[in-house]
Protein backbone atom coordinates (compact mmCIF):
# COMPACT_ATOMS: atom_id res chain seq x y z
CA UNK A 1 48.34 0.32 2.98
CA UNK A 2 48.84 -2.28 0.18
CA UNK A 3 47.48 -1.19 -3.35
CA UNK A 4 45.28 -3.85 -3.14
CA UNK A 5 43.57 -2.94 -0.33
CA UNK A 6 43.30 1.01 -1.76
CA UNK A 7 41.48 0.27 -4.73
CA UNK A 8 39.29 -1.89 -2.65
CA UNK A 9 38.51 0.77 -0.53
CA UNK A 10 37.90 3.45 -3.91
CA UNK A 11 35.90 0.71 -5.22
CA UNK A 12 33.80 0.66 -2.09
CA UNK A 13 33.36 4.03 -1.42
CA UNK A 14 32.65 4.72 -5.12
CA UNK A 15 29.41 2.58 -4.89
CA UNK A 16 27.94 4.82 -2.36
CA UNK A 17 28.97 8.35 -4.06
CA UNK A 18 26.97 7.32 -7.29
CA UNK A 19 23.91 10.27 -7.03
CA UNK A 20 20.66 8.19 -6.48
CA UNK A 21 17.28 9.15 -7.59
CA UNK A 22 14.42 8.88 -5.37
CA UNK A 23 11.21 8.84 -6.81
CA UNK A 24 8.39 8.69 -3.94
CA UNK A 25 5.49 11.17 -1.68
CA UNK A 26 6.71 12.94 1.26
CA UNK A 27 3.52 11.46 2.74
CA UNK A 28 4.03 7.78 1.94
CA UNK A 29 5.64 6.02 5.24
CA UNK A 30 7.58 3.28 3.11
CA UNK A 31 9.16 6.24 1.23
CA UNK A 32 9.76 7.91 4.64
CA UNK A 33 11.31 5.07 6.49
CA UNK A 34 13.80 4.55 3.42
CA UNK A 35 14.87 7.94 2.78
CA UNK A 36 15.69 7.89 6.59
CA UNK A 37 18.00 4.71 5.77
CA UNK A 38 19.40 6.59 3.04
CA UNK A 39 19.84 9.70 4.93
CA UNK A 40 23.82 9.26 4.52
CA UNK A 41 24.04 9.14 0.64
CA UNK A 42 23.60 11.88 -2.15
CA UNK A 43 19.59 11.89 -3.00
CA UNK A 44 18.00 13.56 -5.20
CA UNK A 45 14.29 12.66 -3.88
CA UNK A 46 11.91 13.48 -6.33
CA UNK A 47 8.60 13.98 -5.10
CA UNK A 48 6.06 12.71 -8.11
CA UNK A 49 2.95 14.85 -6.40
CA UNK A 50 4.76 18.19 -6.12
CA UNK A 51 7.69 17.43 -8.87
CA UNK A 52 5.93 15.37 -11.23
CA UNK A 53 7.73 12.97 -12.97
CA UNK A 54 9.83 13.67 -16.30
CA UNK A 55 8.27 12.07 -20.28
CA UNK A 56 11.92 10.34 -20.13
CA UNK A 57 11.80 9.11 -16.42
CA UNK A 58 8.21 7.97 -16.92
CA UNK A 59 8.81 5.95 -20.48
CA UNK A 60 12.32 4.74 -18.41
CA UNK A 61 10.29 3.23 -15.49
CA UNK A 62 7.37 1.74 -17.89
CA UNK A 63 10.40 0.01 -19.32
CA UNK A 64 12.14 -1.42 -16.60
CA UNK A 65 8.36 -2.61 -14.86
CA UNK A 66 5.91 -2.19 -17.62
CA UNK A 67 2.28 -2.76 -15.84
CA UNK A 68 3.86 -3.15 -12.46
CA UNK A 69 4.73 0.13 -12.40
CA UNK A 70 1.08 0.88 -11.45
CA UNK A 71 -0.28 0.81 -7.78
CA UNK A 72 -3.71 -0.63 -8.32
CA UNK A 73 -4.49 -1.31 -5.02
CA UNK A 74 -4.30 2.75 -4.24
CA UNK A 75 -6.80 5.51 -3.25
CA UNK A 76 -6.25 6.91 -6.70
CA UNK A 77 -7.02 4.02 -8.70
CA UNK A 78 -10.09 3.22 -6.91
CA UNK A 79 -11.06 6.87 -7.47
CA UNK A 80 -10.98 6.22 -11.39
CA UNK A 81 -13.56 4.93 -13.78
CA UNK A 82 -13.45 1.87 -15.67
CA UNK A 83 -13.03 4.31 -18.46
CA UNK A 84 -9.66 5.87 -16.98
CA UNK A 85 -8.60 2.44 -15.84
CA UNK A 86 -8.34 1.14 -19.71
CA UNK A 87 -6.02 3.70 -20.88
CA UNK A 88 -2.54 2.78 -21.37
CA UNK A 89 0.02 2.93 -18.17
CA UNK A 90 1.67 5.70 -20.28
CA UNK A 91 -1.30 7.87 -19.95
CA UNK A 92 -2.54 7.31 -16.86
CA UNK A 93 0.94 7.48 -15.15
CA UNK A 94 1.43 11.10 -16.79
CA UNK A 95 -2.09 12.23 -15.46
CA UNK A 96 -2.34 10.68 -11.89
CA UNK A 97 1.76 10.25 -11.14
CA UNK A 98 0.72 9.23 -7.53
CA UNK A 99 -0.23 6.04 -9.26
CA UNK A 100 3.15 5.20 -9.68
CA UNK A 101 4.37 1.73 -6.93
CA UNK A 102 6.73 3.81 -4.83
CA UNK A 103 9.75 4.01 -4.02
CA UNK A 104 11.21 3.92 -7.31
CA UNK A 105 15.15 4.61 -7.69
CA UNK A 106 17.43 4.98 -9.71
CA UNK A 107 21.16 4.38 -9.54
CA UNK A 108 23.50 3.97 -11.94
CA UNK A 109 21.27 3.73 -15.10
CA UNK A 110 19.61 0.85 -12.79
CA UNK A 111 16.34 0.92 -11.76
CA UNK A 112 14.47 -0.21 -8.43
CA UNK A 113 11.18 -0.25 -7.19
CA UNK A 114 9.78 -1.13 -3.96
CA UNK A 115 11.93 -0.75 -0.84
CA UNK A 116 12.02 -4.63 -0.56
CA UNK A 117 14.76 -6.72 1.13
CA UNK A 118 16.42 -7.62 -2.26
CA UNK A 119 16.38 -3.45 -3.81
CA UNK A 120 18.30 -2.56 0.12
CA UNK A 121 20.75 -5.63 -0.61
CA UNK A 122 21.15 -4.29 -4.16
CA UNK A 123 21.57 -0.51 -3.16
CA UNK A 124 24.18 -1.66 -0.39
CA UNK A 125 22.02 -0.80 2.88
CA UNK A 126 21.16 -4.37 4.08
């Protein structure tokens, strides 16, 4: 095997050793139906009901999405008040983490959320 061809092949298999962060519910089906794609790599799944979700993961996905990060269109935000709905992301996020759009993952200090066809492309299963 040529040398050229080797570090092709570390450089290949290095992108799919890199430990991934999963950040979803064990009862959402798009989180399901991913982690079953990803069922060959190193995940860490981190379940934001039973696990919460870290101050420094939280202020790290606010910063890579801002408002986005938040699921308005869920159960839980049509549970709140107008009240609870005016506080900052920050806040609510850190109260109600099952607000959070899921999946969100991390990789390499990179950060993905949704389990759309351009996150698979970018995390190599498409």
């Amino acid at each position: 095997m040529t040398n050229q061809r080797r570090t092709a092949m570390v450089r290949e298999t290095s992108k799919y050793e890199a430990v991934m962060r999963f950040f979803g519910l064990k009862t959402c089906d798009t989180c399901r139906k991913a982690l079953k794609i990803l069922a060959d790599r190193d995940v860490e799944v981190i379940d934001v009901r039973s696990d919460g979700v870290s101050d420094a993961d939280r202020a790290a996905i606010l910063d890579a999405f801002r408002a986005e990060a938040m699921n308005t269109r869920s159960t839980t935000w049509r549970g709140l008040s107008e009240d609870e709905r005016a506080q900052s992301p920050d806040v609510l996020l850190a109260a109600y983490p099952t607000l959070m759009k899921r999946p969100v993952i991390e990789m390499n200090g990179t950060w993905y959320q949704g389990w759309t066809p351009a996150t698979r492309a970018a995390l190599g299963v498409e």
